[in-house]
PDB file of N, CA and C in Angstrom:
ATOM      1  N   UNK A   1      14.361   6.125  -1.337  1.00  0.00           N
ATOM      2  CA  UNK A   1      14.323   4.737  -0.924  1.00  0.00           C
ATOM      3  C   UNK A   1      14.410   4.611   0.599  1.00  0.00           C
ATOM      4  N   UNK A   2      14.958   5.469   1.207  1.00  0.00           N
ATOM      5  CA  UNK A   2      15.777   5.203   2.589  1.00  0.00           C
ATOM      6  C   UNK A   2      14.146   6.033   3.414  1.00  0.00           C
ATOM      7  N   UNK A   3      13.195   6.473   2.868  1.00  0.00           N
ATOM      8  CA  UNK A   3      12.187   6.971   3.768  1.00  0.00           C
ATOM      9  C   UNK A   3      10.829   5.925   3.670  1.00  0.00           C
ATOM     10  N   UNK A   4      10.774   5.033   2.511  1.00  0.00           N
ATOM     11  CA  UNK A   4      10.082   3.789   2.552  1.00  0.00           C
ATOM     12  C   UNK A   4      10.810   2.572   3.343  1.00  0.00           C
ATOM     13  N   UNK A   5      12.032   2.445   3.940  1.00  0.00           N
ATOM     14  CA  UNK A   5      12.462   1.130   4.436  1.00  0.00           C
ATOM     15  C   UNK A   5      11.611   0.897   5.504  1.00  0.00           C
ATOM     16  N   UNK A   6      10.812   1.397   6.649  1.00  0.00           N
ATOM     17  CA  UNK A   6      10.044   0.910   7.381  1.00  0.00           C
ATOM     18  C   UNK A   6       8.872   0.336   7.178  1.00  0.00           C
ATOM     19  N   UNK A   7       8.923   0.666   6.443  1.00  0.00           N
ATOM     20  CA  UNK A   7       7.271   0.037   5.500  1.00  0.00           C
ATOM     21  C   UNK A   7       7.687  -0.990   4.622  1.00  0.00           C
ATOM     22  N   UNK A   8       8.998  -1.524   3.974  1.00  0.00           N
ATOM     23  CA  UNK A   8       9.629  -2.305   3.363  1.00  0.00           C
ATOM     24  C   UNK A   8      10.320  -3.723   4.458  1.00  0.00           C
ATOM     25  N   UNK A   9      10.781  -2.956   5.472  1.00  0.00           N
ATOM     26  CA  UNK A   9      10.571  -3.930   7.006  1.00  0.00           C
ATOM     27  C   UNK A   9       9.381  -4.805   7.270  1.00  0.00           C
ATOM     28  N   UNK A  10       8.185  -3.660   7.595  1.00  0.00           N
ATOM     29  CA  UNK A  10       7.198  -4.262   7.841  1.00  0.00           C
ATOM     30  C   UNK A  10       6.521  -5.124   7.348  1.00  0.00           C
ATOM     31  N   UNK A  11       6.595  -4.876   5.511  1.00  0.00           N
ATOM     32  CA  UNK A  11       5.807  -6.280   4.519  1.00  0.00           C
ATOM     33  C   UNK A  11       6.572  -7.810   4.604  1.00  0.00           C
ATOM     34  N   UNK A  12       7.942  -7.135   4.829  1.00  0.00           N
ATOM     35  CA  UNK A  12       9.171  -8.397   4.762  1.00  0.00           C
ATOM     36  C   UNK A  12       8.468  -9.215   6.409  1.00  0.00           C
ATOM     37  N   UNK A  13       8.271  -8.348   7.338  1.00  0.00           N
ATOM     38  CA  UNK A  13       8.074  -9.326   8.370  1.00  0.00           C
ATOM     39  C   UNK A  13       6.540  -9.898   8.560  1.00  0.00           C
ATOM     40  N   UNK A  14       5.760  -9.242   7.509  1.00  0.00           N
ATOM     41  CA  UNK A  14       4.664 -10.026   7.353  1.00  0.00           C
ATOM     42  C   UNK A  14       4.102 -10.798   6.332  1.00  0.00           C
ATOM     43  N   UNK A  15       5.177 -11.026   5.487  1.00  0.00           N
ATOM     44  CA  UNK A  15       4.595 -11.908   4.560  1.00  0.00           C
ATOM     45  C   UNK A  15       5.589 -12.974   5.362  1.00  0.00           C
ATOM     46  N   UNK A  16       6.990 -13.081   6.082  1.00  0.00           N
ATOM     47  CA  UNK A  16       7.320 -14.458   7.162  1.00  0.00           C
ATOM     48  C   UNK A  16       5.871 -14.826   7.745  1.00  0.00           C
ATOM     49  N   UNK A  17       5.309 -13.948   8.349  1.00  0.00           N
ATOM     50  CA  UNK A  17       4.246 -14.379   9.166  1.00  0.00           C
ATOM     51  C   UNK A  17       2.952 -15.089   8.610  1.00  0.00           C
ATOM     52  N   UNK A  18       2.555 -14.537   7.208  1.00  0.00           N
ATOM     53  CA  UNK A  18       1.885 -15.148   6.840  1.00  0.00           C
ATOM     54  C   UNK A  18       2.198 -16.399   6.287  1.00  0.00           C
ATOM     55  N   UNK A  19       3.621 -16.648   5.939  1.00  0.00           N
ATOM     56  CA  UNK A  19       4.244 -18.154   5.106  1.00  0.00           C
ATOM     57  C   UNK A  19       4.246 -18.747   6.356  1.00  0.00           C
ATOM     58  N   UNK A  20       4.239 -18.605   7.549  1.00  0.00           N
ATOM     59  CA  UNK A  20       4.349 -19.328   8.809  1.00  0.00           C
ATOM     60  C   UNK A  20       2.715 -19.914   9.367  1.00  0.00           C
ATOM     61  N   UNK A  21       1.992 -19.297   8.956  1.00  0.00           N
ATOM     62  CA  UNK A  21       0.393 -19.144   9.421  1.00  0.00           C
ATOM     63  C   UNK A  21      -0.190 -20.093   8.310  1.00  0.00           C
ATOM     64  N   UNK A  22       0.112 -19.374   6.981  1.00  0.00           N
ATOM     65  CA  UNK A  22      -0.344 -20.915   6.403  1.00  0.00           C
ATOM     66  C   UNK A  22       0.275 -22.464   6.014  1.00  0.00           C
ATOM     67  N   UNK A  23       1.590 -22.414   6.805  1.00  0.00           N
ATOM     68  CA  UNK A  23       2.021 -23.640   6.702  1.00  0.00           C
ATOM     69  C   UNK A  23       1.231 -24.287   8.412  1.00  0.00           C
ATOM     70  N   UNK A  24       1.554 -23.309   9.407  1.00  0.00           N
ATOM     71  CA  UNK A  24       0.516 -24.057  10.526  1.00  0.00           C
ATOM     72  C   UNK A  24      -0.864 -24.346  10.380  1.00  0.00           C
ATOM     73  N   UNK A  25      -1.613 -23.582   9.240  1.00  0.00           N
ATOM     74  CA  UNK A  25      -3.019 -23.913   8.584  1.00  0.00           C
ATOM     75  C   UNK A  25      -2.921 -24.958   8.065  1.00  0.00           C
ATOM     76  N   UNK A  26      -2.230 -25.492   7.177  1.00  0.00           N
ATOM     77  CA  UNK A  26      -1.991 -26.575   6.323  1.00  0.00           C
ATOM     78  C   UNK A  26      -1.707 -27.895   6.756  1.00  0.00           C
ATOM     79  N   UNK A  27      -1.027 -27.501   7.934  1.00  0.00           N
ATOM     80  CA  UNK A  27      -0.523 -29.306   8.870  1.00  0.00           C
ATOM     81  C   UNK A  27      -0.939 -29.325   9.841  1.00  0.00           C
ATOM     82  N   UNK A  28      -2.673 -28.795  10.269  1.00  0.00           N
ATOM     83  CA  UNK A  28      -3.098 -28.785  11.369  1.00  0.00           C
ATOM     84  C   UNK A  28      -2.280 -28.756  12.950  1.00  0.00           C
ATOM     85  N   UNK A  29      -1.146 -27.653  13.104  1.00  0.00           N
ATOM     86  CA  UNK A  29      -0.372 -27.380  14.015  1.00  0.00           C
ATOM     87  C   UNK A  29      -0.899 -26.536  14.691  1.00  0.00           C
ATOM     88  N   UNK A  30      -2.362 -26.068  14.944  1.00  0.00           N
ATOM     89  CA  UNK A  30      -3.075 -24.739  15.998  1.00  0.00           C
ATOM     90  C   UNK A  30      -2.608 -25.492  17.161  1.00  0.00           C
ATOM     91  N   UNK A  31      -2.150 -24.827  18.290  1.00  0.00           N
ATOM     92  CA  UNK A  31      -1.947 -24.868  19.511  1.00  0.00           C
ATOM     93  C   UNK A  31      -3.092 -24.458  20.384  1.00  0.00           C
ATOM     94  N   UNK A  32      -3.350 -23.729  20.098  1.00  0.00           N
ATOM     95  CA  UNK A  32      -4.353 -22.760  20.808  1.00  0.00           C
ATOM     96  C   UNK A  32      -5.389 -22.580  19.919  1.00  0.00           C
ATOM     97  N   UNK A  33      -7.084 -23.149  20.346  1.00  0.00           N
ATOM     98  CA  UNK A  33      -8.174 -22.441  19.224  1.00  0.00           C
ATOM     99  C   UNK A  33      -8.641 -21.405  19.431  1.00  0.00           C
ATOM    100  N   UNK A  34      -9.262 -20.587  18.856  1.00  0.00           N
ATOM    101  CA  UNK A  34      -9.537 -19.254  18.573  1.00  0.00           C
ATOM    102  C   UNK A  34     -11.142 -19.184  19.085  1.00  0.00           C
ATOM    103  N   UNK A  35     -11.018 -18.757  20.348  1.00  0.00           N
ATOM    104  CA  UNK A  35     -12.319 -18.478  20.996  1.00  0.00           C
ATOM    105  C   UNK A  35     -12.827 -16.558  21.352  1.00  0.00           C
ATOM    106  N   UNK A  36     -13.623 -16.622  21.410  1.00  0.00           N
ATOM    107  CA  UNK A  36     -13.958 -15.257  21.876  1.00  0.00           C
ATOM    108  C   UNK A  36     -12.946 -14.804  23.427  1.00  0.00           C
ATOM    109  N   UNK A  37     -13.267 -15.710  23.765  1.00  0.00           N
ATOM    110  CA  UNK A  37     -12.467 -15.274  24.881  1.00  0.00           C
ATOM    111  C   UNK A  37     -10.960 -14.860  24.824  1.00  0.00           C
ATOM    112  N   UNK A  38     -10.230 -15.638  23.736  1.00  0.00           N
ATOM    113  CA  UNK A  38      -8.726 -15.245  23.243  1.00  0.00           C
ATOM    114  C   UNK A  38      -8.451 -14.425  22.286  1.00  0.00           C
ATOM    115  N   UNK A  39     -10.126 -13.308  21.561  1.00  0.00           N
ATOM    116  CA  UNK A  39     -10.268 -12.369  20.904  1.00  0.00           C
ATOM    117  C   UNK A  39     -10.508 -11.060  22.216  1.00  0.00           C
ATOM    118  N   UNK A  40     -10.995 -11.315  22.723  1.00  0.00           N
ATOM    119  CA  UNK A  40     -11.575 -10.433  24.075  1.00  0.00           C
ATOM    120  C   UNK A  40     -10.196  -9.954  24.768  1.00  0.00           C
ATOM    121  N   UNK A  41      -8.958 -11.064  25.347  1.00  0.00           N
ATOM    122  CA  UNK A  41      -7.748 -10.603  25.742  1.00  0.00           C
ATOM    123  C   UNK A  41      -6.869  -9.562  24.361  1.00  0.00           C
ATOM    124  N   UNK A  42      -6.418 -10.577  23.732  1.00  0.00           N
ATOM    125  CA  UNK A  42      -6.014  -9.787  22.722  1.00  0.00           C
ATOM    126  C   UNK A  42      -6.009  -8.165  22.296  1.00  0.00           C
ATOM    127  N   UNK A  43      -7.743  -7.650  22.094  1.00  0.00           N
ATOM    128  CA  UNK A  43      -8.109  -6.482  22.206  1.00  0.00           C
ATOM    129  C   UNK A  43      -7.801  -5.729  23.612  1.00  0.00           C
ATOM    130  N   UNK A  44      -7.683  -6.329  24.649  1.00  0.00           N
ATOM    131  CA  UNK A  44      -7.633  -5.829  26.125  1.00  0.00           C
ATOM    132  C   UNK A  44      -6.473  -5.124  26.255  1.00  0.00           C
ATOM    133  N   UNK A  45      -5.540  -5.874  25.507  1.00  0.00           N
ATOM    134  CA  UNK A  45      -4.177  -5.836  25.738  1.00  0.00           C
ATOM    135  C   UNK A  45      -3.662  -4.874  24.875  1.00  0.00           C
ATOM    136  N   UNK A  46      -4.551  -4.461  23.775  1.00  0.00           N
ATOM    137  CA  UNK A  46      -4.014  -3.625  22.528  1.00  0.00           C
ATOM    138  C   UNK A  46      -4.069  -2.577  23.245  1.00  0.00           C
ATOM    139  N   UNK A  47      -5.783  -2.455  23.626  1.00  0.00           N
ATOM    140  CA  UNK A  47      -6.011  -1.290  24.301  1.00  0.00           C
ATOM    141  C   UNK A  47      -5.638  -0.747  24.821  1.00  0.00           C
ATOM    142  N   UNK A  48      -5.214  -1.289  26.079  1.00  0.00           N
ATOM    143  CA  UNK A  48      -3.998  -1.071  27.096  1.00  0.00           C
ATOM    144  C   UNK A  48      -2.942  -0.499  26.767  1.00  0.00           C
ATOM    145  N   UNK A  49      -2.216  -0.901  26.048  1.00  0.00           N
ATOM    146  CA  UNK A  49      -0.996  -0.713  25.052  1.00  0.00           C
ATOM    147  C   UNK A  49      -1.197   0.744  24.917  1.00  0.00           C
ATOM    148  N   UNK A  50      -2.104   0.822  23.726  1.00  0.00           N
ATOM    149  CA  UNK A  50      -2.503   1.806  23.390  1.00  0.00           C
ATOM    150  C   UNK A  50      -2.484   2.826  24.503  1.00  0.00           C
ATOM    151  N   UNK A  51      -3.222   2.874  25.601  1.00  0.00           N
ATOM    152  CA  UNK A  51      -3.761   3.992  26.363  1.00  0.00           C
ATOM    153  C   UNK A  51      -2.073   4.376  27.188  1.00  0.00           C
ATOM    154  N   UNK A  52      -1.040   3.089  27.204  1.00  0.00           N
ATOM    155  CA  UNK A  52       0.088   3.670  27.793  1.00  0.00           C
ATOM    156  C   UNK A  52       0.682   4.415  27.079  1.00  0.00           C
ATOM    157  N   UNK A  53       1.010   3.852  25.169  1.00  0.00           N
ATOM    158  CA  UNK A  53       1.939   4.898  24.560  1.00  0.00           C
ATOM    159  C   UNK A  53       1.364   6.428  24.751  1.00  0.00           C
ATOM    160  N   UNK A  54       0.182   6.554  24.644  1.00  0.00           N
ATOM    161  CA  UNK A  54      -0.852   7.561  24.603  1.00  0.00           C
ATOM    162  C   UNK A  54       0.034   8.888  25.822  1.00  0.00           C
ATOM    163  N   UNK A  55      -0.248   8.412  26.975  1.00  0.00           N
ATOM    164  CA  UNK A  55       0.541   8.625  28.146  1.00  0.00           C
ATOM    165  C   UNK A  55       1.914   9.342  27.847  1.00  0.00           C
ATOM    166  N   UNK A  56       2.684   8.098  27.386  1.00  0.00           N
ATOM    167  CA  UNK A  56       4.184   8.150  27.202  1.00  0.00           C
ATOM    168  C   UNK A  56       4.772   9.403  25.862  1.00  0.00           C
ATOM    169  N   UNK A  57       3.630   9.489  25.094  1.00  0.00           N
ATOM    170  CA  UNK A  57       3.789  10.178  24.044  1.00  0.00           C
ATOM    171  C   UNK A  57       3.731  12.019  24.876  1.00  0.00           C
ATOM    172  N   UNK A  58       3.084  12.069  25.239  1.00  0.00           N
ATOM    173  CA  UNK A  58       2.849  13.543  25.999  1.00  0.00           C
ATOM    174  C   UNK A  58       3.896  13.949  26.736  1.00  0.00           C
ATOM    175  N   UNK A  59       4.321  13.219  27.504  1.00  0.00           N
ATOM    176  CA  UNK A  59       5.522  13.348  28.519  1.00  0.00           C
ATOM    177  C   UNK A  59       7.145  13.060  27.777  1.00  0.00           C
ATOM    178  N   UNK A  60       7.135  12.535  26.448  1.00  0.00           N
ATOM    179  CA  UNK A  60       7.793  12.765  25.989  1.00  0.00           C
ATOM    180  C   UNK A  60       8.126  14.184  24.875  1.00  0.00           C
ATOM    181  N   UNK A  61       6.867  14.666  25.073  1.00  0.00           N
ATOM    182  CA  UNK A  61       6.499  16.049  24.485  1.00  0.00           C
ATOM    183  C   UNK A  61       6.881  17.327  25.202  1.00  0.00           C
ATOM    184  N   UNK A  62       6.401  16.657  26.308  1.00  0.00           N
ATOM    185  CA  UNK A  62       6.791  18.046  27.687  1.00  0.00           C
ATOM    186  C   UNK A  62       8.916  18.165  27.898  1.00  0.00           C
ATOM    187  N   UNK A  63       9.127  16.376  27.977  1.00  0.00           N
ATOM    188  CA  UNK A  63      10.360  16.656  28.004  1.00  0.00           C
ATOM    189  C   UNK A  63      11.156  17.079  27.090  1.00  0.00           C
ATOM    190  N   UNK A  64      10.697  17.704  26.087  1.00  0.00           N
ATOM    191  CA  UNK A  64      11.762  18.432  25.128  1.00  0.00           C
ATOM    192  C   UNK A  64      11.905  19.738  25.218  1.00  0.00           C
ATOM    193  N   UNK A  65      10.673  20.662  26.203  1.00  0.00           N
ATOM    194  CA  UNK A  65      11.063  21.586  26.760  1.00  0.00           C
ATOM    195  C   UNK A  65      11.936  21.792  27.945  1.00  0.00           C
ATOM    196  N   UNK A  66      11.846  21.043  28.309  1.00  0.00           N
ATOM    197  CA  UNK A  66      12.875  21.099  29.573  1.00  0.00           C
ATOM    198  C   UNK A  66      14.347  21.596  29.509  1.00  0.00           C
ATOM    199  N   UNK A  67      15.444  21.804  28.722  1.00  0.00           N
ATOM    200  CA  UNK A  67      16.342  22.113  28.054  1.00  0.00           C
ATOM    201  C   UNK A  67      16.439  23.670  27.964  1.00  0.00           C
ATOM    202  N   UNK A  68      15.317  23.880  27.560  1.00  0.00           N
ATOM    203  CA  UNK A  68      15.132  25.004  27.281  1.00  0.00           C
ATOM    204  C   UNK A  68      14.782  26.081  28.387  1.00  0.00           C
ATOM    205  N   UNK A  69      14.007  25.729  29.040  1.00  0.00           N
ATOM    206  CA  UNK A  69      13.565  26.137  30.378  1.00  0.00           C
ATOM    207  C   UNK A  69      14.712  26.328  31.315  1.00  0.00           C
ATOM    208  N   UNK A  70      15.447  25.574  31.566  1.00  0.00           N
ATOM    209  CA  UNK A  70      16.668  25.077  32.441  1.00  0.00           C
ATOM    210  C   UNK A  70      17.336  26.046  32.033  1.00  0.00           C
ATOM    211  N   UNK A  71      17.660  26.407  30.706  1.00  0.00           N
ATOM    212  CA  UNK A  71      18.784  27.391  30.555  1.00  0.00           C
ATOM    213  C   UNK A  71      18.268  28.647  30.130  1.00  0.00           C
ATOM    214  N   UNK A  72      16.915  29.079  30.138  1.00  0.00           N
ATOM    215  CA  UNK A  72      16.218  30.202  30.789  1.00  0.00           C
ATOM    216  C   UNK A  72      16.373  30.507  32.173  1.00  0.00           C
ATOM    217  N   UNK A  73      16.143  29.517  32.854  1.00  0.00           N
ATOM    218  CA  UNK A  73      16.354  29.508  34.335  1.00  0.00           C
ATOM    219  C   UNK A  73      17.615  30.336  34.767  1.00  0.00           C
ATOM    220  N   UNK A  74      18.503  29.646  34.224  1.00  0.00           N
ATOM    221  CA  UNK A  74      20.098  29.943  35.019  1.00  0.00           C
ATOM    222  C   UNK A  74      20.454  31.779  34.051  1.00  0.00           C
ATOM    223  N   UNK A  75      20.078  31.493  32.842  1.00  0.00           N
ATOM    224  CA  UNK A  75      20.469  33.183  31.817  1.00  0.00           C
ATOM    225  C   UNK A  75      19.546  33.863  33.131  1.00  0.00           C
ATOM    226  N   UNK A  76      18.769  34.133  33.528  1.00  0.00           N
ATOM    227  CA  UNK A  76      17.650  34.727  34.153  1.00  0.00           C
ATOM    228  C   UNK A  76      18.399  35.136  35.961  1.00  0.00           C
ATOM    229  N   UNK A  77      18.825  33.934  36.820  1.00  0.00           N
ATOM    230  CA  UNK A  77      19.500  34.244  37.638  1.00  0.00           C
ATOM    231  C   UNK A  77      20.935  35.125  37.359  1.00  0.00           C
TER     232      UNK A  77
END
């Protein structure tokens, strides 16, 4: 049970989202209409996103050797 709870998180916070989406569907509450242009940011921004964790993921890869190295270093002197 305890290795599905993130995925049990995630439906819980999207079926709020969807009971929220179609009650703003329902009582004509759009704030904002849905243009290409506010599909165009959206994706920009994923992307982006994307290309930083991308980044962040590697260098969090490298830093787990470091530990190790360090106390090669000093056994070695």
């Amino acid at each position: 049970m305890k290795k599905y709870m993130l995925v049990l998180k995630a439906l819980g916070i999207v079926a709020i989202l969807l009971v929220v989406k179609l009650i703003v569907d329902r009582f004509n509450l759009d704030v904002i209409a849905v243009s290409p242009v506010i599909t165009g940011i959206v994706a920009g921004v994923i992307f982006t996103i994307a290309i930083i964790f991308t980044g962040v993921l590697s260098d969090y890869k490298e830093s787990e050797k470091i530990p190790g190295d360090l106390a090669s270093s000093i056994k070695s002197l």
